[in-house]
Protein backbone atom coordinates (compact mmCIF):
# COMPACT_ATOMS: atom_id res chain seq x y z
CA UNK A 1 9.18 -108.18 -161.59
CA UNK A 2 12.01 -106.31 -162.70
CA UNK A 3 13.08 -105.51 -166.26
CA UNK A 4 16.08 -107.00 -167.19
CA UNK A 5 18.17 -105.06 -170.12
CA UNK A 6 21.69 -105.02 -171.40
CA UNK A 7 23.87 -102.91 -171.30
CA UNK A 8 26.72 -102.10 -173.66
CA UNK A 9 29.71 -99.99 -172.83
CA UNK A 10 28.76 -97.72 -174.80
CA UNK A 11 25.95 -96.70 -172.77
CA UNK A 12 23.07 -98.29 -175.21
CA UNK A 13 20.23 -100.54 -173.89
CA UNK A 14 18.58 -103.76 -175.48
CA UNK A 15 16.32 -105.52 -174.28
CA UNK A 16 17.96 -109.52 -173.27
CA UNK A 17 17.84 -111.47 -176.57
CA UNK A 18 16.85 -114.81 -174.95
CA UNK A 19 13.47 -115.34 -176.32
CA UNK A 20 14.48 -113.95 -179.92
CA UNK A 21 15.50 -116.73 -182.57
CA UNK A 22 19.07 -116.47 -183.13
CA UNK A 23 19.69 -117.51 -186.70
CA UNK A 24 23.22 -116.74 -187.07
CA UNK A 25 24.01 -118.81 -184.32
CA UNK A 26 21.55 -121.71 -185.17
CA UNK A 27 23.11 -121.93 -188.98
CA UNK A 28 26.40 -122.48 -189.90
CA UNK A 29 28.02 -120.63 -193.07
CA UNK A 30 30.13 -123.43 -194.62
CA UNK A 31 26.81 -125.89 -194.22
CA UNK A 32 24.49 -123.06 -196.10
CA UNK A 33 27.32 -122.65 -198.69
CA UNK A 34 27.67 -125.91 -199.43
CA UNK A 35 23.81 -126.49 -199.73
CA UNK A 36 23.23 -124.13 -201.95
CA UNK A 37 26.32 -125.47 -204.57
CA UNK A 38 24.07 -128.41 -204.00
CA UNK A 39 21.02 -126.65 -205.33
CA UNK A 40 23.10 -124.94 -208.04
CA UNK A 41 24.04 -128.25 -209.19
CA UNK A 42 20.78 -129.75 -209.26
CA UNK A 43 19.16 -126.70 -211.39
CA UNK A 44 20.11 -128.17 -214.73
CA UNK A 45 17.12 -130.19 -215.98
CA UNK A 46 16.09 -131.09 -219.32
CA UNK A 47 13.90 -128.73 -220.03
CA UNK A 48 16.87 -126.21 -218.73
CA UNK A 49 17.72 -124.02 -215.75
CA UNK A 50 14.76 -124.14 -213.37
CA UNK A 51 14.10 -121.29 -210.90
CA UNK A 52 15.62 -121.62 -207.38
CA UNK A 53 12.78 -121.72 -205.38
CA UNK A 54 10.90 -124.33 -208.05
CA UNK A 55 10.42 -126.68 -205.14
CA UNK A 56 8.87 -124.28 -203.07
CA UNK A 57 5.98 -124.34 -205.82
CA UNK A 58 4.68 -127.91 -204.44
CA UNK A 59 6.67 -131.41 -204.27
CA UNK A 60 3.95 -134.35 -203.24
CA UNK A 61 5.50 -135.37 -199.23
CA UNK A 62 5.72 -138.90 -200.92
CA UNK A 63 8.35 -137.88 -203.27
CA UNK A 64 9.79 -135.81 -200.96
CA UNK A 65 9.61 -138.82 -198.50
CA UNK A 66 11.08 -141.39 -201.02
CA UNK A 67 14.04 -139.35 -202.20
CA UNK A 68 14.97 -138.54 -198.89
CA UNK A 69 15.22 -142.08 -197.74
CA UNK A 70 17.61 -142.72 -200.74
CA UNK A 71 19.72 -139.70 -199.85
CA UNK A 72 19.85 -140.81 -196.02
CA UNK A 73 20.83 -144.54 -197.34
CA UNK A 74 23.81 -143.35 -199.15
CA UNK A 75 24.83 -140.99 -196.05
CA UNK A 76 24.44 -144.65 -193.77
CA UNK A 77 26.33 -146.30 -196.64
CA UNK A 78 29.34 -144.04 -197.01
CA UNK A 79 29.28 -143.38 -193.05
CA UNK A 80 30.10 -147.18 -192.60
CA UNK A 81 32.65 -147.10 -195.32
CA UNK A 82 30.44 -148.55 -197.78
CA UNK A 83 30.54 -147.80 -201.41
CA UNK A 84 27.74 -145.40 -202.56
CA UNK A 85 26.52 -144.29 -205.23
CA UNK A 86 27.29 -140.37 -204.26
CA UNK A 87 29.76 -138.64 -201.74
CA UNK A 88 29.06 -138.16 -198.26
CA UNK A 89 28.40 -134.44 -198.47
CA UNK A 90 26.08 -134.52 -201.90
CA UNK A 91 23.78 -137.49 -199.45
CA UNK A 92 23.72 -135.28 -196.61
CA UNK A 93 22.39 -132.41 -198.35
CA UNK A 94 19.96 -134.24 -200.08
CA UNK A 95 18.58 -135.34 -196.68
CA UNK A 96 18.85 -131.83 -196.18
CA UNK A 97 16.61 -130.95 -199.18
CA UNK A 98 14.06 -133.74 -198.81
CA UNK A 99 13.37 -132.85 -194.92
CA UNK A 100 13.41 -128.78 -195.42
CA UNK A 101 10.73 -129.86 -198.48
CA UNK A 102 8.81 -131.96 -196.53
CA UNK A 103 8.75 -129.51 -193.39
CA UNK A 104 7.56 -126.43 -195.85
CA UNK A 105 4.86 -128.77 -197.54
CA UNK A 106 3.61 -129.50 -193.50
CA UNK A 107 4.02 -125.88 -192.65
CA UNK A 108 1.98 -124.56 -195.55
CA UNK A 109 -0.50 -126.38 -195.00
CA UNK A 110 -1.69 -125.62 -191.38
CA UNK A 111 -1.09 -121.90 -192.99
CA UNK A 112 2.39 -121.17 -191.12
CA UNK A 113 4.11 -117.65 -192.31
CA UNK A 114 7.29 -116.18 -191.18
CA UNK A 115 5.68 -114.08 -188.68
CA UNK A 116 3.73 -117.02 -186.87
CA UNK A 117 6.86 -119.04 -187.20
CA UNK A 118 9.00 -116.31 -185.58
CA UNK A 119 6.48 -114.04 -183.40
CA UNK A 120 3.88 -116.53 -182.46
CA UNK A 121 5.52 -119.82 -181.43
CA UNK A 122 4.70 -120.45 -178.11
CA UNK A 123 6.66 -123.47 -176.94
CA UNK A 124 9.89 -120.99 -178.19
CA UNK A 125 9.08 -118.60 -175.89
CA UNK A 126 8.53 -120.68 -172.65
CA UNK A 127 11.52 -121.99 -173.41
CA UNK A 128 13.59 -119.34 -173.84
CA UNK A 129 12.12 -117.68 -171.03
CA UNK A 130 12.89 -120.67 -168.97
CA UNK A 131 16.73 -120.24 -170.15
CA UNK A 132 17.09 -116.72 -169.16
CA UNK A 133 15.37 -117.55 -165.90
CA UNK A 134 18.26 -120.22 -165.13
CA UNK A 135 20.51 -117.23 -166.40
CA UNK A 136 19.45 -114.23 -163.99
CA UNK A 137 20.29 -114.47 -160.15
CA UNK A 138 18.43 -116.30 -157.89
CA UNK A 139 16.12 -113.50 -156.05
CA UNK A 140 17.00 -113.42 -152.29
CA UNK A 141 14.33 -115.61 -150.10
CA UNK A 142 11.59 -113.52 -148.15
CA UNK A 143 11.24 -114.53 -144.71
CA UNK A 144 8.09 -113.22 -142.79
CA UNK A 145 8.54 -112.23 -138.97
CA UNK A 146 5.83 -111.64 -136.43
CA UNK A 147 6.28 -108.27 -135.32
């Protein structure tokens, strides 16, 4: 099989980047942005300013699960034209919240880290491998005389 690399015009070689997660594709700026004004807002408690990552210290799926619902109702509300009882954007990024809180609650617990998200995940690798297969040229067929 042969290697397949890129090549810039400046003469320097990479490896393809197929298989590699491509986060700044995959995220969009003015979504992150907004999100975290979100969390901003949402710091304030009565006991004060709370630490960023609080949530990442342990929200019960349930909660996580019944806020989220509310958030996504609100979204459904105002996307109808309904009257809600917060704008489109603050619903959507609760949803947004409430599902990444619920996802790190699942992956903590079967003992996920950043490198087995990123290095070990199988089913991201076929799959990228089956993109840059559709991506290279189709290898000329071998036909096999009798001489």
């Amino acid at each position: 099989m042969t290697a397949h690399v890129r090549k810039f015009e400046t003469g320097a070689t990479r490896d393809l980047d197929a298989s590699k997660l491509d986060f700044e594709g995959f995220l969009s700026p003015l979504v992150l942005a907004r999100y975290a004004e979100y969390m901003h807002a949402n710091r304030m408690t009565a006991e004060g300013l709370r630490d960023s990552d609080n949530w990442q210290l342990g929200i019960p799926k349930a909660a996580y699960m019944k806020s989220g619902w509310r958030h996504h109702f609100a979204w459904w509300s105002a996307h109808r034209g309904e009257p809600t009882h917060e704008d489109i954007e603050t619903a959507i990024c609760g949803v947004l919240f409430n599902a990444s809180g619920y996802l790190h609650e699942i992956l903590k617990a079967r003992g996920a880290s950043i490198g087995t998200q990123i290095h070990d995940s199988q089913i991201a690798k076929d799959s990228a491998d089956a993109a840059v297969a559709e991506l290279l040229p189709p290898q000329p067929a071998t036909i096999a005389t009798d001489d």
